[in-house]
PDB file of N, CA and C in Angstrom:
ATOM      1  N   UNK A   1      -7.645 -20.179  -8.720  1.00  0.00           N
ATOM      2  CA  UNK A   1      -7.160 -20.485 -10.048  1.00  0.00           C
ATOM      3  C   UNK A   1      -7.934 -21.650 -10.630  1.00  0.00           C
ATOM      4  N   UNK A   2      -8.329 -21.454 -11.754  1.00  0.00           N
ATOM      5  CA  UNK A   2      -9.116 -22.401 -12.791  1.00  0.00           C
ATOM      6  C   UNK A   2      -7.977 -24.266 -12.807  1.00  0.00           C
ATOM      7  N   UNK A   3      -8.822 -25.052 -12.553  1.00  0.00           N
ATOM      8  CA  UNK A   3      -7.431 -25.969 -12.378  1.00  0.00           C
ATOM      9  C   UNK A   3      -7.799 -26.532 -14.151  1.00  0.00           C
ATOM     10  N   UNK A   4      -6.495 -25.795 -14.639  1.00  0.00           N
ATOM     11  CA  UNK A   4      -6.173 -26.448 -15.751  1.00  0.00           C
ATOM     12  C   UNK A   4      -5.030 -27.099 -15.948  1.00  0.00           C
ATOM     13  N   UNK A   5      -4.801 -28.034 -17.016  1.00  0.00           N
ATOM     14  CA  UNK A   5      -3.875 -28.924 -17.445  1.00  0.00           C
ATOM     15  C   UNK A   5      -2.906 -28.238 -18.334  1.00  0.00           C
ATOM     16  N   UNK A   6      -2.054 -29.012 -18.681  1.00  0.00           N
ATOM     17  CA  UNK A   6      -0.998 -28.890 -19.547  1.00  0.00           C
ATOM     18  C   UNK A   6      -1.577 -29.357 -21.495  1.00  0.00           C
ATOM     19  N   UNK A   7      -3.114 -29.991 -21.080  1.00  0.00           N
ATOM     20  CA  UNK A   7      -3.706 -30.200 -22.724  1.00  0.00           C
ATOM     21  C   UNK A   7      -4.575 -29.119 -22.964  1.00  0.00           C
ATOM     22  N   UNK A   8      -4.833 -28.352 -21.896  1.00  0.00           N
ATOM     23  CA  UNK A   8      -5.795 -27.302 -22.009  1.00  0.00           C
ATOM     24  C   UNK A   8      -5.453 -26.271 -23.139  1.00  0.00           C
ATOM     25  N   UNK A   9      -6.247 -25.816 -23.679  1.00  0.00           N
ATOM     26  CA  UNK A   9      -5.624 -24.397 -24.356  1.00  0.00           C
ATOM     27  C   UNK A   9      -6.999 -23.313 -23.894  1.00  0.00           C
ATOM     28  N   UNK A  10      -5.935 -22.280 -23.457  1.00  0.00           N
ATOM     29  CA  UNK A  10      -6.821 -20.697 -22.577  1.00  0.00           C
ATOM     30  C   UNK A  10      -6.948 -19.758 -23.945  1.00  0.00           C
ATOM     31  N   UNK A  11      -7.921 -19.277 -24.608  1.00  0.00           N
ATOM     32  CA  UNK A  11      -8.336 -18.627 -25.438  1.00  0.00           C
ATOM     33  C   UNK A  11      -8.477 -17.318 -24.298  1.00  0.00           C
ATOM     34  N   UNK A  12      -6.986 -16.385 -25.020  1.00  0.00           N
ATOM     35  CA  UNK A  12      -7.242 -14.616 -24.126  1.00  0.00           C
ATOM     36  C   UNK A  12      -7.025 -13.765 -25.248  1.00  0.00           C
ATOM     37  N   UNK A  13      -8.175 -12.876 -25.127  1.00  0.00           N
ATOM     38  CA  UNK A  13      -8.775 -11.581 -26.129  1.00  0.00           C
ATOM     39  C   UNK A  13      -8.114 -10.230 -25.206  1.00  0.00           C
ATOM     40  N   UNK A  14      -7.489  -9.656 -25.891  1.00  0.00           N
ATOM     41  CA  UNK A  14      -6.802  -8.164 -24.927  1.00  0.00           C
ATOM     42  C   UNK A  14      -7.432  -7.185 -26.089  1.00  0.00           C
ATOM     43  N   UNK A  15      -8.503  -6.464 -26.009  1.00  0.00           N
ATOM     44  CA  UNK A  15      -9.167  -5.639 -26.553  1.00  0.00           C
ATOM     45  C   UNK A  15      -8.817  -4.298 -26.132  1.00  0.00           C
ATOM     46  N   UNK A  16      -8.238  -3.444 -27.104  1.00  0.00           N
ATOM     47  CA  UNK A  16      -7.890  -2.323 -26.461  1.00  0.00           C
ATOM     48  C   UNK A  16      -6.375  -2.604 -25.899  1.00  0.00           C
ATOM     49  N   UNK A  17      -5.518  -3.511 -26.586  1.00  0.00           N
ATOM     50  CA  UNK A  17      -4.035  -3.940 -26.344  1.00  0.00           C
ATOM     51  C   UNK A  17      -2.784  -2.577 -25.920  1.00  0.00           C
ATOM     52  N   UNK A  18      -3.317  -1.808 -26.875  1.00  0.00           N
ATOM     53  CA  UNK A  18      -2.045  -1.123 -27.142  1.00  0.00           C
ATOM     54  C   UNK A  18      -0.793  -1.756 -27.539  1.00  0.00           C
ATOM     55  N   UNK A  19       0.414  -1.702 -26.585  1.00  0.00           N
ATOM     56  CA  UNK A  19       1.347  -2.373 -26.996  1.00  0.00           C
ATOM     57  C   UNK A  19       1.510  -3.756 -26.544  1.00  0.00           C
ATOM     58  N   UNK A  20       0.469  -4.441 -25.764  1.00  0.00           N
ATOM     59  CA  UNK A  20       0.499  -5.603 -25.553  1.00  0.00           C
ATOM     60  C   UNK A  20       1.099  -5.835 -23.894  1.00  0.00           C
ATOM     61  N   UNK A  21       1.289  -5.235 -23.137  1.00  0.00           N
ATOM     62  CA  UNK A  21       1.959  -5.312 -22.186  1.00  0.00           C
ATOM     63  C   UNK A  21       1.853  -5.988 -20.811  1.00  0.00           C
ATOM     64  N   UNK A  22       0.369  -6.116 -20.686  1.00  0.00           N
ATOM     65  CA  UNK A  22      -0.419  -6.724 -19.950  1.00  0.00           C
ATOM     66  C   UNK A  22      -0.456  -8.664 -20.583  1.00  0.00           C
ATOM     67  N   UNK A  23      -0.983  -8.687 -21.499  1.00  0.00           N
ATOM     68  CA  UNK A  23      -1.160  -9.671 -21.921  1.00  0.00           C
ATOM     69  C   UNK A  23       0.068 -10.470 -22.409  1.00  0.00           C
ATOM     70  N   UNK A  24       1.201  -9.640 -22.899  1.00  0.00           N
ATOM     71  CA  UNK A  24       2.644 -10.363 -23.377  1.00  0.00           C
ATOM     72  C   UNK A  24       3.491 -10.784 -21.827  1.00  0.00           C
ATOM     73  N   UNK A  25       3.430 -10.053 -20.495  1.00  0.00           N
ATOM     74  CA  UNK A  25       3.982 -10.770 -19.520  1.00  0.00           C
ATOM     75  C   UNK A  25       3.115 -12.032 -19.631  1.00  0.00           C
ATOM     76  N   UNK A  26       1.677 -11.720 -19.371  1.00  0.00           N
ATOM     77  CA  UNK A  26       0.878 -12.929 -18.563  1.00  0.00           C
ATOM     78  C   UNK A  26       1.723 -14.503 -20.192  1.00  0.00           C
ATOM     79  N   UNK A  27       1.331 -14.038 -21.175  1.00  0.00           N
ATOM     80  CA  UNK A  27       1.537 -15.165 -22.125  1.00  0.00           C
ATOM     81  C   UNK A  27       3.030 -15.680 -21.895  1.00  0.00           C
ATOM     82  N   UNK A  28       4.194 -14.959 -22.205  1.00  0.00           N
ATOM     83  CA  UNK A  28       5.344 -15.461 -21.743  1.00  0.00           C
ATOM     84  C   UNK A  28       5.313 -16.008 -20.621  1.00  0.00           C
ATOM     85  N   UNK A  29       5.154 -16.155 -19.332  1.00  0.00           N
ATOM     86  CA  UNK A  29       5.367 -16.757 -18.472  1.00  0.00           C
ATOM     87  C   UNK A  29       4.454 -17.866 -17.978  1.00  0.00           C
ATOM     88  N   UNK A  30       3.311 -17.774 -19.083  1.00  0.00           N
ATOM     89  CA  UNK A  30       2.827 -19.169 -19.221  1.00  0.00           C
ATOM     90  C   UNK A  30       3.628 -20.074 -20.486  1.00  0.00           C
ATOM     91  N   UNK A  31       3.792 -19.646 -21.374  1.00  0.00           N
ATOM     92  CA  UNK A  31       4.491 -20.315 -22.521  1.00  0.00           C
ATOM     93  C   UNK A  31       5.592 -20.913 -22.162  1.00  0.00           C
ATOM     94  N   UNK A  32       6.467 -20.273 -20.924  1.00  0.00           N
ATOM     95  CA  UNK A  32       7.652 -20.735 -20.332  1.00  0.00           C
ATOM     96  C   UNK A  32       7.298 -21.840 -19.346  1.00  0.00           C
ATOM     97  N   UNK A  33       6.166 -21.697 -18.743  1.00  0.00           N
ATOM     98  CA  UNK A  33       5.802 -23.073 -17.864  1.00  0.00           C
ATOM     99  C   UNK A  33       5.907 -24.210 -18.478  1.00  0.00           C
ATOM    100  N   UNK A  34       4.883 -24.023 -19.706  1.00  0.00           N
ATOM    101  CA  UNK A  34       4.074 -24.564 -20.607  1.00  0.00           C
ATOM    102  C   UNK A  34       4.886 -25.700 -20.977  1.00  0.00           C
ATOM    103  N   UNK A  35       6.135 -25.376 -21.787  1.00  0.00           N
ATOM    104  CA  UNK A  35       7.527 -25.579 -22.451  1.00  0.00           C
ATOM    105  C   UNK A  35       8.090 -26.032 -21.821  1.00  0.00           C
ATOM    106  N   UNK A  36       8.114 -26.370 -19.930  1.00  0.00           N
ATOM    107  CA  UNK A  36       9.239 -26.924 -19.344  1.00  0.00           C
ATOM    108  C   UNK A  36       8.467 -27.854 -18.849  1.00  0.00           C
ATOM    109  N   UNK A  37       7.280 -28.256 -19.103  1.00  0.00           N
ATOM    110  CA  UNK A  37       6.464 -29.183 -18.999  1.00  0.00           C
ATOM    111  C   UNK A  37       5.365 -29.269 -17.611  1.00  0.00           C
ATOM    112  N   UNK A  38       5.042 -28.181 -17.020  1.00  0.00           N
ATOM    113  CA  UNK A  38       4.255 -27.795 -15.726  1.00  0.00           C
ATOM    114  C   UNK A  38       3.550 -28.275 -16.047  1.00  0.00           C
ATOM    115  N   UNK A  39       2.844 -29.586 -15.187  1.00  0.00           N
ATOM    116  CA  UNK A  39       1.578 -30.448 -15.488  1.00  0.00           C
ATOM    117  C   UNK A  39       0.165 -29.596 -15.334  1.00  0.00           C
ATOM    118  N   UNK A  40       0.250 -28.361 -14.811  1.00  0.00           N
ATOM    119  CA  UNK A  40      -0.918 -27.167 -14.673  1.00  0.00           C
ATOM    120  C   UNK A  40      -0.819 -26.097 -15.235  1.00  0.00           C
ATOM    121  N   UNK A  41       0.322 -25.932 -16.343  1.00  0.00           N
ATOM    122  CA  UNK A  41       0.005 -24.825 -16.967  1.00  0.00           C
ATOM    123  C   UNK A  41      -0.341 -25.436 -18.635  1.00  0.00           C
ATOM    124  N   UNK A  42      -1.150 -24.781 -18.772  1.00  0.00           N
ATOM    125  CA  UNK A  42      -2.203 -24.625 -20.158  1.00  0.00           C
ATOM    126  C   UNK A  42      -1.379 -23.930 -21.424  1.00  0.00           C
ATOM    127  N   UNK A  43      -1.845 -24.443 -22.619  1.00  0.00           N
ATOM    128  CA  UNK A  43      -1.138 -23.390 -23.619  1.00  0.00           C
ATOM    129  C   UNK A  43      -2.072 -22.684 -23.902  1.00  0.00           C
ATOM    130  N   UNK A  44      -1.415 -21.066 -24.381  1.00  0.00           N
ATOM    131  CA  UNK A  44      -2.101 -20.160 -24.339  1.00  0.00           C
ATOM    132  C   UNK A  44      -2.290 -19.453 -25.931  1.00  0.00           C
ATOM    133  N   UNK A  45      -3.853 -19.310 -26.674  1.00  0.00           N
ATOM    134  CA  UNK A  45      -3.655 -18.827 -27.392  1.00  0.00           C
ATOM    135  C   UNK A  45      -4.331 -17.612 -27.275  1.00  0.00           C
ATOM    136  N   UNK A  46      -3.586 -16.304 -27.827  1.00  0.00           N
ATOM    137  CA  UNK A  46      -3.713 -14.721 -27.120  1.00  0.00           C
ATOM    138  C   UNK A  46      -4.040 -14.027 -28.185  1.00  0.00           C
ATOM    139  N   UNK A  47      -4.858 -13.241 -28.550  1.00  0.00           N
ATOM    140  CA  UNK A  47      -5.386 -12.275 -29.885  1.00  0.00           C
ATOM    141  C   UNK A  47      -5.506 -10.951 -28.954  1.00  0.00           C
ATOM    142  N   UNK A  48      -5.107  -9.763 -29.881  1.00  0.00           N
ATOM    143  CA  UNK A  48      -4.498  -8.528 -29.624  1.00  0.00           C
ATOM    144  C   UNK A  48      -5.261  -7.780 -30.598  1.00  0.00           C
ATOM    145  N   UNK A  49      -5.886  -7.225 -29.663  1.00  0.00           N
ATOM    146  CA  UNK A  49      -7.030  -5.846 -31.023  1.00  0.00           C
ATOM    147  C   UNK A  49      -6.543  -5.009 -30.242  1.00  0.00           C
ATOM    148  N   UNK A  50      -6.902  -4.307 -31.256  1.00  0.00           N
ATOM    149  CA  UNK A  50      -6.068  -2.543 -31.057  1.00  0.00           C
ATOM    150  C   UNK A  50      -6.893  -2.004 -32.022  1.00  0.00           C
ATOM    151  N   UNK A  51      -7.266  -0.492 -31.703  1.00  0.00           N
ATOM    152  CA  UNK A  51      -7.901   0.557 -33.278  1.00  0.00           C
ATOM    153  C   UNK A  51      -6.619   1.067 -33.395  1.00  0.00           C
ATOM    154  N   UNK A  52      -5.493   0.863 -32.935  1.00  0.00           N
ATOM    155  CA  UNK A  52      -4.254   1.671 -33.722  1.00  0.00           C
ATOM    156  C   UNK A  52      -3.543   0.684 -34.223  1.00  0.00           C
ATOM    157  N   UNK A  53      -3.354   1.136 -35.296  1.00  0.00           N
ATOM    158  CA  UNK A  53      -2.236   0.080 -36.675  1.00  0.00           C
ATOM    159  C   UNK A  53      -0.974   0.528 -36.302  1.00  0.00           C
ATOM    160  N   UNK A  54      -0.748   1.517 -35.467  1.00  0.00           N
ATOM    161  CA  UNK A  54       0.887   1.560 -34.929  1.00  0.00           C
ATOM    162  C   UNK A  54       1.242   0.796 -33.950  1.00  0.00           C
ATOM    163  N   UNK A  55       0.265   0.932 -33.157  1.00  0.00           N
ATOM    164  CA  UNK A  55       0.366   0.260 -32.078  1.00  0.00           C
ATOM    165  C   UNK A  55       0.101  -1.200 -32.198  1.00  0.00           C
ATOM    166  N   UNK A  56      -0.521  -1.650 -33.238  1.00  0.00           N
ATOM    167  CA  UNK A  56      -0.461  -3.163 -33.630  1.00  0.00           C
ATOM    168  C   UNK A  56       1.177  -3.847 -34.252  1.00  0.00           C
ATOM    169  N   UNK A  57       1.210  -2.472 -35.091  1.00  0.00           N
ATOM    170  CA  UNK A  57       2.930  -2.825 -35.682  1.00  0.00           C
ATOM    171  C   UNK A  57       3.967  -2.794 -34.783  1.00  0.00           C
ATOM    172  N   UNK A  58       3.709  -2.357 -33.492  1.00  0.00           N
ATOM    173  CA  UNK A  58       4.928  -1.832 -32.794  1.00  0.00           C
ATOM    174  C   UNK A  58       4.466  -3.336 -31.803  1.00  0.00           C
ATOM    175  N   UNK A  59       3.451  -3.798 -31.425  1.00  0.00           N
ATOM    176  CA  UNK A  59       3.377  -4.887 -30.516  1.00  0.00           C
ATOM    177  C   UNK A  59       4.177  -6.236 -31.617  1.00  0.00           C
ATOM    178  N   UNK A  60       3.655  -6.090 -32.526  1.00  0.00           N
ATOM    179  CA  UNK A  60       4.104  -7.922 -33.581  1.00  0.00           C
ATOM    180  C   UNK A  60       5.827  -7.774 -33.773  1.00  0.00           C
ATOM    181  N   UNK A  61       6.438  -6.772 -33.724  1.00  0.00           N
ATOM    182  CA  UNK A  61       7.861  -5.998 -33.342  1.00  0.00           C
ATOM    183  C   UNK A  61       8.180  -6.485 -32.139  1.00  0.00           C
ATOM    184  N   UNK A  62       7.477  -6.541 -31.165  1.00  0.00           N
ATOM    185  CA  UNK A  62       8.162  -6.968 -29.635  1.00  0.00           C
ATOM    186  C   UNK A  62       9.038  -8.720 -29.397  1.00  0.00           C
ATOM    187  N   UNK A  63      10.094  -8.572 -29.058  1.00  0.00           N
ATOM    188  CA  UNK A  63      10.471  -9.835 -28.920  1.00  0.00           C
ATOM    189  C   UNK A  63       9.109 -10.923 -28.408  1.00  0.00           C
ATOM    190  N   UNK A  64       8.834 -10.419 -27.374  1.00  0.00           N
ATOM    191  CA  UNK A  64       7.789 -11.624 -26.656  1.00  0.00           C
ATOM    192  C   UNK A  64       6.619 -11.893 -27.592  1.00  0.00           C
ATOM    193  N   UNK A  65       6.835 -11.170 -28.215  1.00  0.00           N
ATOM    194  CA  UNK A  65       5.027 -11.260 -29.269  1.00  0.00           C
ATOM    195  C   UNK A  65       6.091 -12.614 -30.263  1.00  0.00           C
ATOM    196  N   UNK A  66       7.201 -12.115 -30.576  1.00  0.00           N
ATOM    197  CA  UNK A  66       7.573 -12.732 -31.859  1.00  0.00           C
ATOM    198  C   UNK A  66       7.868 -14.444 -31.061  1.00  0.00           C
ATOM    199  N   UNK A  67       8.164 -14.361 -29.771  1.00  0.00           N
ATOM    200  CA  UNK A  67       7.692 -15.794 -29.439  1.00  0.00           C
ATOM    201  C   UNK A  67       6.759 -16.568 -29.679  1.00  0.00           C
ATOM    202  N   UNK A  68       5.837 -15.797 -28.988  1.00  0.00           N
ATOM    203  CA  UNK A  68       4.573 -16.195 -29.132  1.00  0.00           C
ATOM    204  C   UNK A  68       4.122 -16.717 -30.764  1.00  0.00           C
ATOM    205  N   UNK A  69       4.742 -16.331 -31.624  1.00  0.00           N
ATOM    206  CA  UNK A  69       4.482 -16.587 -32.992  1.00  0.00           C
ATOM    207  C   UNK A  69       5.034 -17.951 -33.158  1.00  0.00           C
ATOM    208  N   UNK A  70       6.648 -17.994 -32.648  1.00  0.00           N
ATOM    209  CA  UNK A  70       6.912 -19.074 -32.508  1.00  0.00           C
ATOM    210  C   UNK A  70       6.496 -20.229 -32.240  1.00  0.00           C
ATOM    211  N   UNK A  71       5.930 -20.085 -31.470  1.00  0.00           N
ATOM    212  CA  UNK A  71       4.952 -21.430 -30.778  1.00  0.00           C
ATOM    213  C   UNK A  71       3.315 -21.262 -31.133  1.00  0.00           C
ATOM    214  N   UNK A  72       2.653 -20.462 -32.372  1.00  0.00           N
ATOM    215  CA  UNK A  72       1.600 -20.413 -32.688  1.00  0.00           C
ATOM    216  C   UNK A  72       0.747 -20.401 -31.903  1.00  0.00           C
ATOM    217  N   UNK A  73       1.044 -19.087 -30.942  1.00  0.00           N
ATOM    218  CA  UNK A  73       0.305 -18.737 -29.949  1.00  0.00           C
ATOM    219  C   UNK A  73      -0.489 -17.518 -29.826  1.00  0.00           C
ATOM    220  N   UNK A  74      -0.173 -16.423 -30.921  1.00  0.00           N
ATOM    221  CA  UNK A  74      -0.821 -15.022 -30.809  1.00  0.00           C
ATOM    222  C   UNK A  74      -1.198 -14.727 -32.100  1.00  0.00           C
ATOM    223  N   UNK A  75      -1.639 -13.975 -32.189  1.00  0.00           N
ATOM    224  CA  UNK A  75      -2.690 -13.436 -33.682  1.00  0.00           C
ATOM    225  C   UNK A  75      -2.827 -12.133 -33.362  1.00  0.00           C
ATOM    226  N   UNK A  76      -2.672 -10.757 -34.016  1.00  0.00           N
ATOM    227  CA  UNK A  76      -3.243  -9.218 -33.361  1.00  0.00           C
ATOM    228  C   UNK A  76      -3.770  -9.089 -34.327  1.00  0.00           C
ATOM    229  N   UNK A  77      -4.163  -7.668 -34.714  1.00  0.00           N
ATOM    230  CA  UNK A  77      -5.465  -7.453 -35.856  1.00  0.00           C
ATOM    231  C   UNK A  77      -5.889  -6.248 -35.541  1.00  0.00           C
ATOM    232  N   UNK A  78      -5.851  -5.184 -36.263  1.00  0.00           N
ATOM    233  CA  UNK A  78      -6.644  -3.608 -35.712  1.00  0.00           C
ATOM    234  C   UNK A  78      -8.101  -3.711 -35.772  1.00  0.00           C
ATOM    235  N   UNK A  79      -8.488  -3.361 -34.769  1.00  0.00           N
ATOM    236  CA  UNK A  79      -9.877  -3.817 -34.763  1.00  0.00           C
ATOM    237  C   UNK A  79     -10.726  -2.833 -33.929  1.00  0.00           C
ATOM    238  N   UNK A  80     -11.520  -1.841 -34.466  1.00  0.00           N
ATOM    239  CA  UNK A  80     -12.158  -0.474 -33.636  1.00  0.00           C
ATOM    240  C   UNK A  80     -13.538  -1.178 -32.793  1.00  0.00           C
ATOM    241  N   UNK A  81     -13.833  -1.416 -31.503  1.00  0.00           N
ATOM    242  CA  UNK A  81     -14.678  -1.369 -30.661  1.00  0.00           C
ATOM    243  C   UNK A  81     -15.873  -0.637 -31.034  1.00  0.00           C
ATOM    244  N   UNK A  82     -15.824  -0.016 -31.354  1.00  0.00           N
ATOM    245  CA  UNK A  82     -16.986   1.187 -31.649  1.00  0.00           C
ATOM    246  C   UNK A  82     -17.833   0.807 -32.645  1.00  0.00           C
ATOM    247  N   UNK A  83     -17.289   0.545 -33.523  1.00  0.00           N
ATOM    248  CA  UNK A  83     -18.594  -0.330 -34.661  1.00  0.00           C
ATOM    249  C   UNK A  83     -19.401  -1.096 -34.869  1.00  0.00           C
ATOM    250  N   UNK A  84     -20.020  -1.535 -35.374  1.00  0.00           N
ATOM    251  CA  UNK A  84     -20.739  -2.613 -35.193  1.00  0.00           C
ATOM    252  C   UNK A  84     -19.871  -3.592 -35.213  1.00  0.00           C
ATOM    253  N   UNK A  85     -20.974  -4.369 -34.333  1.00  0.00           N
ATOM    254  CA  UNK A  85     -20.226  -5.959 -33.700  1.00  0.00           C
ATOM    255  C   UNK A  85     -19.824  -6.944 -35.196  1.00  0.00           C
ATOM    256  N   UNK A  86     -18.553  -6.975 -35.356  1.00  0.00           N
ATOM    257  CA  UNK A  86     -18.061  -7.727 -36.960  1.00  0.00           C
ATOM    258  C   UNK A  86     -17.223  -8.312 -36.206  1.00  0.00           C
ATOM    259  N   UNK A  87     -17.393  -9.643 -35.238  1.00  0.00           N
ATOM    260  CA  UNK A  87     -16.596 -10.589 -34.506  1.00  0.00           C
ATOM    261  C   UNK A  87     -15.348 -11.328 -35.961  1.00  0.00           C
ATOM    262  N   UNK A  88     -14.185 -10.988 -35.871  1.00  0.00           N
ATOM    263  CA  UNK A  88     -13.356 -11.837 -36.589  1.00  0.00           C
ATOM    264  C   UNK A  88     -13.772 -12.929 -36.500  1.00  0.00           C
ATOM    265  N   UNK A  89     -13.107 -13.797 -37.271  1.00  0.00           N
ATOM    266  CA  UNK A  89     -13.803 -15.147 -37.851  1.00  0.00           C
ATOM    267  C   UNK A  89     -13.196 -16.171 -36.384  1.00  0.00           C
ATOM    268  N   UNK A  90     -11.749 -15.019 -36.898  1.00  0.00           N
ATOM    269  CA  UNK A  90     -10.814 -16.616 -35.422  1.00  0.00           C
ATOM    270  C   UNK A  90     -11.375 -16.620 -33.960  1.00  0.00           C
ATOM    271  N   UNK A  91     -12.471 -15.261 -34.132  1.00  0.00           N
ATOM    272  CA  UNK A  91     -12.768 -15.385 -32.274  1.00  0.00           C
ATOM    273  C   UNK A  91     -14.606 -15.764 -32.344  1.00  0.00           C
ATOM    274  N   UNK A  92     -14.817 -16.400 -33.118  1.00  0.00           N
ATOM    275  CA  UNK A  92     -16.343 -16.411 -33.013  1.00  0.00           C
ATOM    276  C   UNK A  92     -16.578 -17.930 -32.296  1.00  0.00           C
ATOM    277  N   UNK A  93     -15.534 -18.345 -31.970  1.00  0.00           N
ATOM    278  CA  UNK A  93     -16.448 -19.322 -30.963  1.00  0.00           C
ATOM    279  C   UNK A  93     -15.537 -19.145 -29.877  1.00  0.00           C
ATOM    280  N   UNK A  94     -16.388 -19.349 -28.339  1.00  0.00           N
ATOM    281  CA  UNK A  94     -16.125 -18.434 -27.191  1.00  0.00           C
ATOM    282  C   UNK A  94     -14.443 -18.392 -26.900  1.00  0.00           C
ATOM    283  N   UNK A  95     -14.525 -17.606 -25.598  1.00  0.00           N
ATOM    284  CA  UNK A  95     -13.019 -17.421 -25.588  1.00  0.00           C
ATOM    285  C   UNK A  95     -12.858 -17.496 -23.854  1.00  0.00           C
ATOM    286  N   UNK A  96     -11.740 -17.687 -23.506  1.00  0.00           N
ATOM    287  CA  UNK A  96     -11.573 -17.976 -21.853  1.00  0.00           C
ATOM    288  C   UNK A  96     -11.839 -16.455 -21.189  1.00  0.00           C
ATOM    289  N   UNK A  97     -10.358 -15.440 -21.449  1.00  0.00           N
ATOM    290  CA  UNK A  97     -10.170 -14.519 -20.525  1.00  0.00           C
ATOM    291  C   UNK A  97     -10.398 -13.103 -21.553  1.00  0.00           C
ATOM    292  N   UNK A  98     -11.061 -12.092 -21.096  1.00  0.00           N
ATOM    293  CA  UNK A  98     -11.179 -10.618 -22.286  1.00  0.00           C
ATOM    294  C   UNK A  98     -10.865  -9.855 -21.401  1.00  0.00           C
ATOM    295  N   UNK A  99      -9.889  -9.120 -21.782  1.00  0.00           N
ATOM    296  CA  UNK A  99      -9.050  -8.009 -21.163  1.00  0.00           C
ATOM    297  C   UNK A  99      -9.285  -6.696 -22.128  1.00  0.00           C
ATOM    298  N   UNK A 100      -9.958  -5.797 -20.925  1.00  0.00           N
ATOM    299  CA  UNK A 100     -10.376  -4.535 -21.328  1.00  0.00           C
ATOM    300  C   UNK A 100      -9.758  -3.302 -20.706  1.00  0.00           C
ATOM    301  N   UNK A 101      -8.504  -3.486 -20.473  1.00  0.00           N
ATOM    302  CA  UNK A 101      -7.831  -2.683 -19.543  1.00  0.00           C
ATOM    303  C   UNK A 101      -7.508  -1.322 -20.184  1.00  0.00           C
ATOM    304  N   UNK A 102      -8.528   0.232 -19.796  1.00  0.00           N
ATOM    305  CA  UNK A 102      -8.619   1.093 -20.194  1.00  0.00           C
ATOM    306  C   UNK A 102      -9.169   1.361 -21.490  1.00  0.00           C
ATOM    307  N   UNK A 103      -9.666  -0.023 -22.142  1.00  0.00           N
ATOM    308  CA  UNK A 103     -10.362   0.220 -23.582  1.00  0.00           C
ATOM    309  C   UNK A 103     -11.700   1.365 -23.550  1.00  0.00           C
ATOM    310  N   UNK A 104     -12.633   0.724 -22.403  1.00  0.00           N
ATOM    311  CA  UNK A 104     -13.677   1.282 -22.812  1.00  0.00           C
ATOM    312  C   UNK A 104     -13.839   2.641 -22.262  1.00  0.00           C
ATOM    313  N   UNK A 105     -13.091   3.112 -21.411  1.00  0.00           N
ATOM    314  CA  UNK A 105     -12.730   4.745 -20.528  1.00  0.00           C
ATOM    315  C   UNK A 105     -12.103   5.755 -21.508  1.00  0.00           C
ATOM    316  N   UNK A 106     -11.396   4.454 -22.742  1.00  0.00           N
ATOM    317  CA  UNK A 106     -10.735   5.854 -23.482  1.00  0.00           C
ATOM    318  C   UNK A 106     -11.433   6.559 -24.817  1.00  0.00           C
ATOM    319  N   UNK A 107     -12.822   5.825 -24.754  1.00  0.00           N
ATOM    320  CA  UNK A 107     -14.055   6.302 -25.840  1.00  0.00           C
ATOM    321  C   UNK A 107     -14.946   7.283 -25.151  1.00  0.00           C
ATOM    322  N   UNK A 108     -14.881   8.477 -25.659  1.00  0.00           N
ATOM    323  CA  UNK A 108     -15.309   9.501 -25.291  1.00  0.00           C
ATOM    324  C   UNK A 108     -16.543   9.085 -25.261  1.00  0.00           C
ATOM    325  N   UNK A 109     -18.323   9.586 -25.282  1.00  0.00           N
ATOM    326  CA  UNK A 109     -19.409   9.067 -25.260  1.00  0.00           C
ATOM    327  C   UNK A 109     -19.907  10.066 -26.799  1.00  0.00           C
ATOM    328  N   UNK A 110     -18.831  11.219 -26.774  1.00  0.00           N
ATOM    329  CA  UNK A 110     -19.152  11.825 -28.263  1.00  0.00           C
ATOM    330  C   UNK A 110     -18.509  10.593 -29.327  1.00  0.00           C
ATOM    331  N   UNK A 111     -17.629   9.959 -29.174  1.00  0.00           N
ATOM    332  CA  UNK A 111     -17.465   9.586 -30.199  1.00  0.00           C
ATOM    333  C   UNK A 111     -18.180   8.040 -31.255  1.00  0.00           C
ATOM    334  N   UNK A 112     -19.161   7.955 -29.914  1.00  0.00           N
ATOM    335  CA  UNK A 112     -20.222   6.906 -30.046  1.00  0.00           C
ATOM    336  C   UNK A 112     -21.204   6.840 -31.097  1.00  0.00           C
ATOM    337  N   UNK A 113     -22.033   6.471 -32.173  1.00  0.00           N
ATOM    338  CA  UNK A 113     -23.141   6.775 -32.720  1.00  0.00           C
ATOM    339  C   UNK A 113     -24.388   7.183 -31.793  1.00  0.00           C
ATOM    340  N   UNK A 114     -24.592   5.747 -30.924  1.00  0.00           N
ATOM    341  CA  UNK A 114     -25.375   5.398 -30.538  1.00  0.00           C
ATOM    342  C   UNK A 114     -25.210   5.400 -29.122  1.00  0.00           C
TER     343      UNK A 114
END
């Protein structure tokens, strides 16, 4: 484990989110450290791309996401992989952890340009 602090902030990208499920345990149960004052846990700020706008609406809907808002911790955004590289503005300078869990397996190689 990365030894971080409690001033740290962990910049995590979940690309290919879906409903957030992976990334909304890991954030809640740091946010809950975070909050009870764990001198090694870090605050976490978490951005959620998705190419589905349902699946973006149905994650910012989830109680744990709407925490995370609470404490100005998450940001999502539909955002298609496949296009050219148009880095959002909020992630253009680097980021800690990128979670690609089943993103890039579920792009056919037809549906590629290039």
């Amino acid at each position: 484990e990365p030894p971080y602090t409690a001033s740290d902030v962990v910049k995590i990208v979940d690309l290919g989110c879906g409903l957030g499920n992976t990334s909304l345990l890991n954030l809640i149960q740091t946010l809950q450290q975070h909050q009870t004052g764990d001198e090694v846990s870090p605050k976490v700020n978490a951005h959620f791309l998705d190419i589905s706008g349902e699946a973006i609406r149905q994650l910012c809907n989830d109680e744990r996401y709407q925490s995370g808002i609470a404490s100005d911790s998450v940001a999502s955004h539909v955002y298609d992989v496949r296009q050219p590289l148009k880095i959002p503005t909020h992630l253009e300078q680097s980021v800690d952890i990128v979670l690609l869990l089943f993103a890039m397996s579920a792009i056919g190689p037809y549906k590629c340009d290039d």
